[in-house]
C-alpha atoms as a PDB file:
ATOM      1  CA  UNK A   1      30.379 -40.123 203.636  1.00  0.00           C
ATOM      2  CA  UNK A   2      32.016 -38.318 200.699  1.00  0.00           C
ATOM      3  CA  UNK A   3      29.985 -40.470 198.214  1.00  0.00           C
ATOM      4  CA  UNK A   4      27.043 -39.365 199.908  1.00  0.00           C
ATOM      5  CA  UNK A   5      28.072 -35.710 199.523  1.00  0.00           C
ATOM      6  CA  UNK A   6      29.020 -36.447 195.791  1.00  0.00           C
ATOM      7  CA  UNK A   7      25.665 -37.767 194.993  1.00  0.00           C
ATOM      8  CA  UNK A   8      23.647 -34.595 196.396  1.00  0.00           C
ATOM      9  CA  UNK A   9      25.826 -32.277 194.537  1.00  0.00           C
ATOM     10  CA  UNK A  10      25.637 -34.237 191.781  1.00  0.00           C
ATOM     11  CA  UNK A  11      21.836 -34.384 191.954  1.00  0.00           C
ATOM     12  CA  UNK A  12      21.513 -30.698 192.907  1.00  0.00           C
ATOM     13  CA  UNK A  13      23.571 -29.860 189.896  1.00  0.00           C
ATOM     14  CA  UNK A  14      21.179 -31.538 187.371  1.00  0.00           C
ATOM     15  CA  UNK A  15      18.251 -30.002 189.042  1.00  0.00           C
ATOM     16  CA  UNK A  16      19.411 -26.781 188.914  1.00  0.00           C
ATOM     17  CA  UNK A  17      20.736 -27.013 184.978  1.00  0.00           C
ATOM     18  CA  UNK A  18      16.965 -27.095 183.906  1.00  0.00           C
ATOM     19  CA  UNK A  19      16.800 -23.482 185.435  1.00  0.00           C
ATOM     20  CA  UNK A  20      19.504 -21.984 182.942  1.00  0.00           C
ATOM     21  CA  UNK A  21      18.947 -19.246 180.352  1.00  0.00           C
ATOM     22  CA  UNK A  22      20.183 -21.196 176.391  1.00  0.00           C
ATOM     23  CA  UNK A  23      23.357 -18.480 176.816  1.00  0.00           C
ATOM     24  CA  UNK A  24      24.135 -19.698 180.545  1.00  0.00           C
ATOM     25  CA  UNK A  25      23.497 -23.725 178.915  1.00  0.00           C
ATOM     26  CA  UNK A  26      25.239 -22.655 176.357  1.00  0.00           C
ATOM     27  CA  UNK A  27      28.809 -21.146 178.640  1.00  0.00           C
ATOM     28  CA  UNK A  28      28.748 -24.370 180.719  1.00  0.00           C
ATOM     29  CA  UNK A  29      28.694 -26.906 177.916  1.00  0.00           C
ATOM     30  CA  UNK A  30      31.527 -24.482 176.185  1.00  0.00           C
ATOM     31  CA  UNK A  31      33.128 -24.637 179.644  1.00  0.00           C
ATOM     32  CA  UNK A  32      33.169 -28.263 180.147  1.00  0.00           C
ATOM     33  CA  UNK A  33      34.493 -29.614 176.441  1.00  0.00           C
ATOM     34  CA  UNK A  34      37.262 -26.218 176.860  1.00  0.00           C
ATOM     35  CA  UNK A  35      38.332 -27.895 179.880  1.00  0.00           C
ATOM     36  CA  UNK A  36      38.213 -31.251 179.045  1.00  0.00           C
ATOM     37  CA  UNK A  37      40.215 -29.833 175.850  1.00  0.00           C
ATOM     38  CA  UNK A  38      42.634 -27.852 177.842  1.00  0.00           C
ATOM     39  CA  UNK A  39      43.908 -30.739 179.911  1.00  0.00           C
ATOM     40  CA  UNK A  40      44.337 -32.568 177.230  1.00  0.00           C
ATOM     41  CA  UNK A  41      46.357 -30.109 175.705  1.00  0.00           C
ATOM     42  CA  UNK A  42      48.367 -29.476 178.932  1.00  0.00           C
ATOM     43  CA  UNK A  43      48.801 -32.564 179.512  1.00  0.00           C
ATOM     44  CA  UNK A  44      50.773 -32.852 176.168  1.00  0.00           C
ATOM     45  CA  UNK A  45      52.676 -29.917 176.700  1.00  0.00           C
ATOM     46  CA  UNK A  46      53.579 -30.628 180.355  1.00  0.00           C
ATOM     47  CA  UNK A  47      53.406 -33.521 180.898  1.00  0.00           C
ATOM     48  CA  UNK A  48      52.911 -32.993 184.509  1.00  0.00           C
ATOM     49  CA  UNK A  49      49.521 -32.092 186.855  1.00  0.00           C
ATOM     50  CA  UNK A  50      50.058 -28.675 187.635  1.00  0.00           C
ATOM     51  CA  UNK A  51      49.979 -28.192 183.553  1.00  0.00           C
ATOM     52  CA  UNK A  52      46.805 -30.144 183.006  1.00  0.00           C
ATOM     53  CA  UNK A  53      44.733 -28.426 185.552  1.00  0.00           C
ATOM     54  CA  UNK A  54      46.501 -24.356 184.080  1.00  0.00           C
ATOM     55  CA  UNK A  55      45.375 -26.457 180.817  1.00  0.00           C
ATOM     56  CA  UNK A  56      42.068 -27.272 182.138  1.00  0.00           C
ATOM     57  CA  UNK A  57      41.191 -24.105 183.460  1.00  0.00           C
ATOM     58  CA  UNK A  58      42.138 -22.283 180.649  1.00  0.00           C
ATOM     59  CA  UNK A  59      40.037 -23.738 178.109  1.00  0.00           C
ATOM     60  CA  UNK A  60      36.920 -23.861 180.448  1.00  0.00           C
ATOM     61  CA  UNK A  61      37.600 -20.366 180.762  1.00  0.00           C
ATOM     62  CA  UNK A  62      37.830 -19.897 177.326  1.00  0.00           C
ATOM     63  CA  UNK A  63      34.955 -22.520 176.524  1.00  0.00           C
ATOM     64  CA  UNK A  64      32.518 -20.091 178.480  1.00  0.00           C
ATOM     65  CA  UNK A  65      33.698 -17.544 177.127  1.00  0.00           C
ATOM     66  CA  UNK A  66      32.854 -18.503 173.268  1.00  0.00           C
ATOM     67  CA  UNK A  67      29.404 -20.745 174.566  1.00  0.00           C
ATOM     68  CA  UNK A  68      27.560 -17.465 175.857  1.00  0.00           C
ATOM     69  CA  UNK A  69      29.003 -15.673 173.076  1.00  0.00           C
ATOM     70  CA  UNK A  70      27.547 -17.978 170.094  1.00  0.00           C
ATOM     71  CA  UNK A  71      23.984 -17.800 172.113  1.00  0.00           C
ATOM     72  CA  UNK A  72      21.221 -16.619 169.640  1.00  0.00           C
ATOM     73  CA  UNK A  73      19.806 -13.456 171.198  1.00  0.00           C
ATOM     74  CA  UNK A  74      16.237 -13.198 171.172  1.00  0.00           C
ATOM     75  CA  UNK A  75      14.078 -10.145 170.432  1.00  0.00           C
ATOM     76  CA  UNK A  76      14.209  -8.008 173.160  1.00  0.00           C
ATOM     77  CA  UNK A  77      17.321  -8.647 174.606  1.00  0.00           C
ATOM     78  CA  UNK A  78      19.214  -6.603 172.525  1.00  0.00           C
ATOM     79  CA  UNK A  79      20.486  -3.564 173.848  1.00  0.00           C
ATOM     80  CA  UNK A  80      19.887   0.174 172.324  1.00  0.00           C
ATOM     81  CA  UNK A  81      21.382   3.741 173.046  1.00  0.00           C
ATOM     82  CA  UNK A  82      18.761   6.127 172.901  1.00  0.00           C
ATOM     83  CA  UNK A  83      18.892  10.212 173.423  1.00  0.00           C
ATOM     84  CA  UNK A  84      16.133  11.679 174.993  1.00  0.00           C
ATOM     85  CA  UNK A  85      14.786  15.340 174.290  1.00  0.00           C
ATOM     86  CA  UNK A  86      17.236  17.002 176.959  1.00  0.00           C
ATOM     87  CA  UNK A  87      20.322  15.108 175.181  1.00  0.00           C
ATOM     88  CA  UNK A  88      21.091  12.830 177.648  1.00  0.00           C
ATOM     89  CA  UNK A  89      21.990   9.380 176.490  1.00  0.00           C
ATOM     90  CA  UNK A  90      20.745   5.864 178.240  1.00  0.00           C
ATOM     91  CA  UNK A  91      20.396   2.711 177.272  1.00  0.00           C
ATOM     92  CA  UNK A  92      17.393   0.300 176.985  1.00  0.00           C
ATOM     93  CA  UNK A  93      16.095  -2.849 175.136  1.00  0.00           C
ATOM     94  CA  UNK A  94      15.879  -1.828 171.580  1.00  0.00           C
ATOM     95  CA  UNK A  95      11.846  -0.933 170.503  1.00  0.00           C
ATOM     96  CA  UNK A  96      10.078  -2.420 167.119  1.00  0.00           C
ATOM     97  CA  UNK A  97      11.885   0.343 164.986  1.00  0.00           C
ATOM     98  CA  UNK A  98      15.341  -1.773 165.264  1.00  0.00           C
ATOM     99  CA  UNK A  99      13.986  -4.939 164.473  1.00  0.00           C
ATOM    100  CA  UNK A 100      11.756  -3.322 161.487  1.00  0.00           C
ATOM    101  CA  UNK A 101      14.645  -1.055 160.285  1.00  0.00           C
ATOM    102  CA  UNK A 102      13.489   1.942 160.496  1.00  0.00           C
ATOM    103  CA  UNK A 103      15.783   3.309 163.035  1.00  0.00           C
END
């Protein structure tokens, strides 16, 4: 019974990675070698389980961290602070004068 439950997880899990942004592809493959990395790396401190899984966790943290980070943003994701006539400031995707310099 839990092999069947494995398997549809499993399954669901690949189905549902086709769906993901290139930053969110790009935090869970960070996330998975960080925590592979991590319990390796607690492991050789510790010695022990309960440092290879703080290990593990860590550096999947971390991993997902620096994937979405290194994403290449595409135009019009980038964020711009604006003023409007009445001085009040907001924020919105950046228009064709950022990309053309002429800001």
């Amino acid at each position: 019974m839990k092999a069947n439950r494995l398997i549809v997880a499993a399954l669901a899990a690949l189905t549902l990675a086709g769906c993901q942004t290139e930053s969110q592809q790009r935090a869970g493959t960070g996330a998975l070698i960080g925590g592979a990395g991590g319990a390796l790396v607690g492991q050789a401190i510790g010695g022990n389980t309960e440092s290879t899984l703080i290990g593990a966790a860590g550096g999947a943290l971390l991993g997902a961290v620096v994937g979405s980070s290194t994403a290449p943003k595409r135009r019009g994701e980038e964020m711009c602070r604006y003023r409007d006539r009445r001085g009040r400031e907001y924020v919105a995707p950046c228009d064709d004068r950022y990309y053309n310099g002429d800001y």
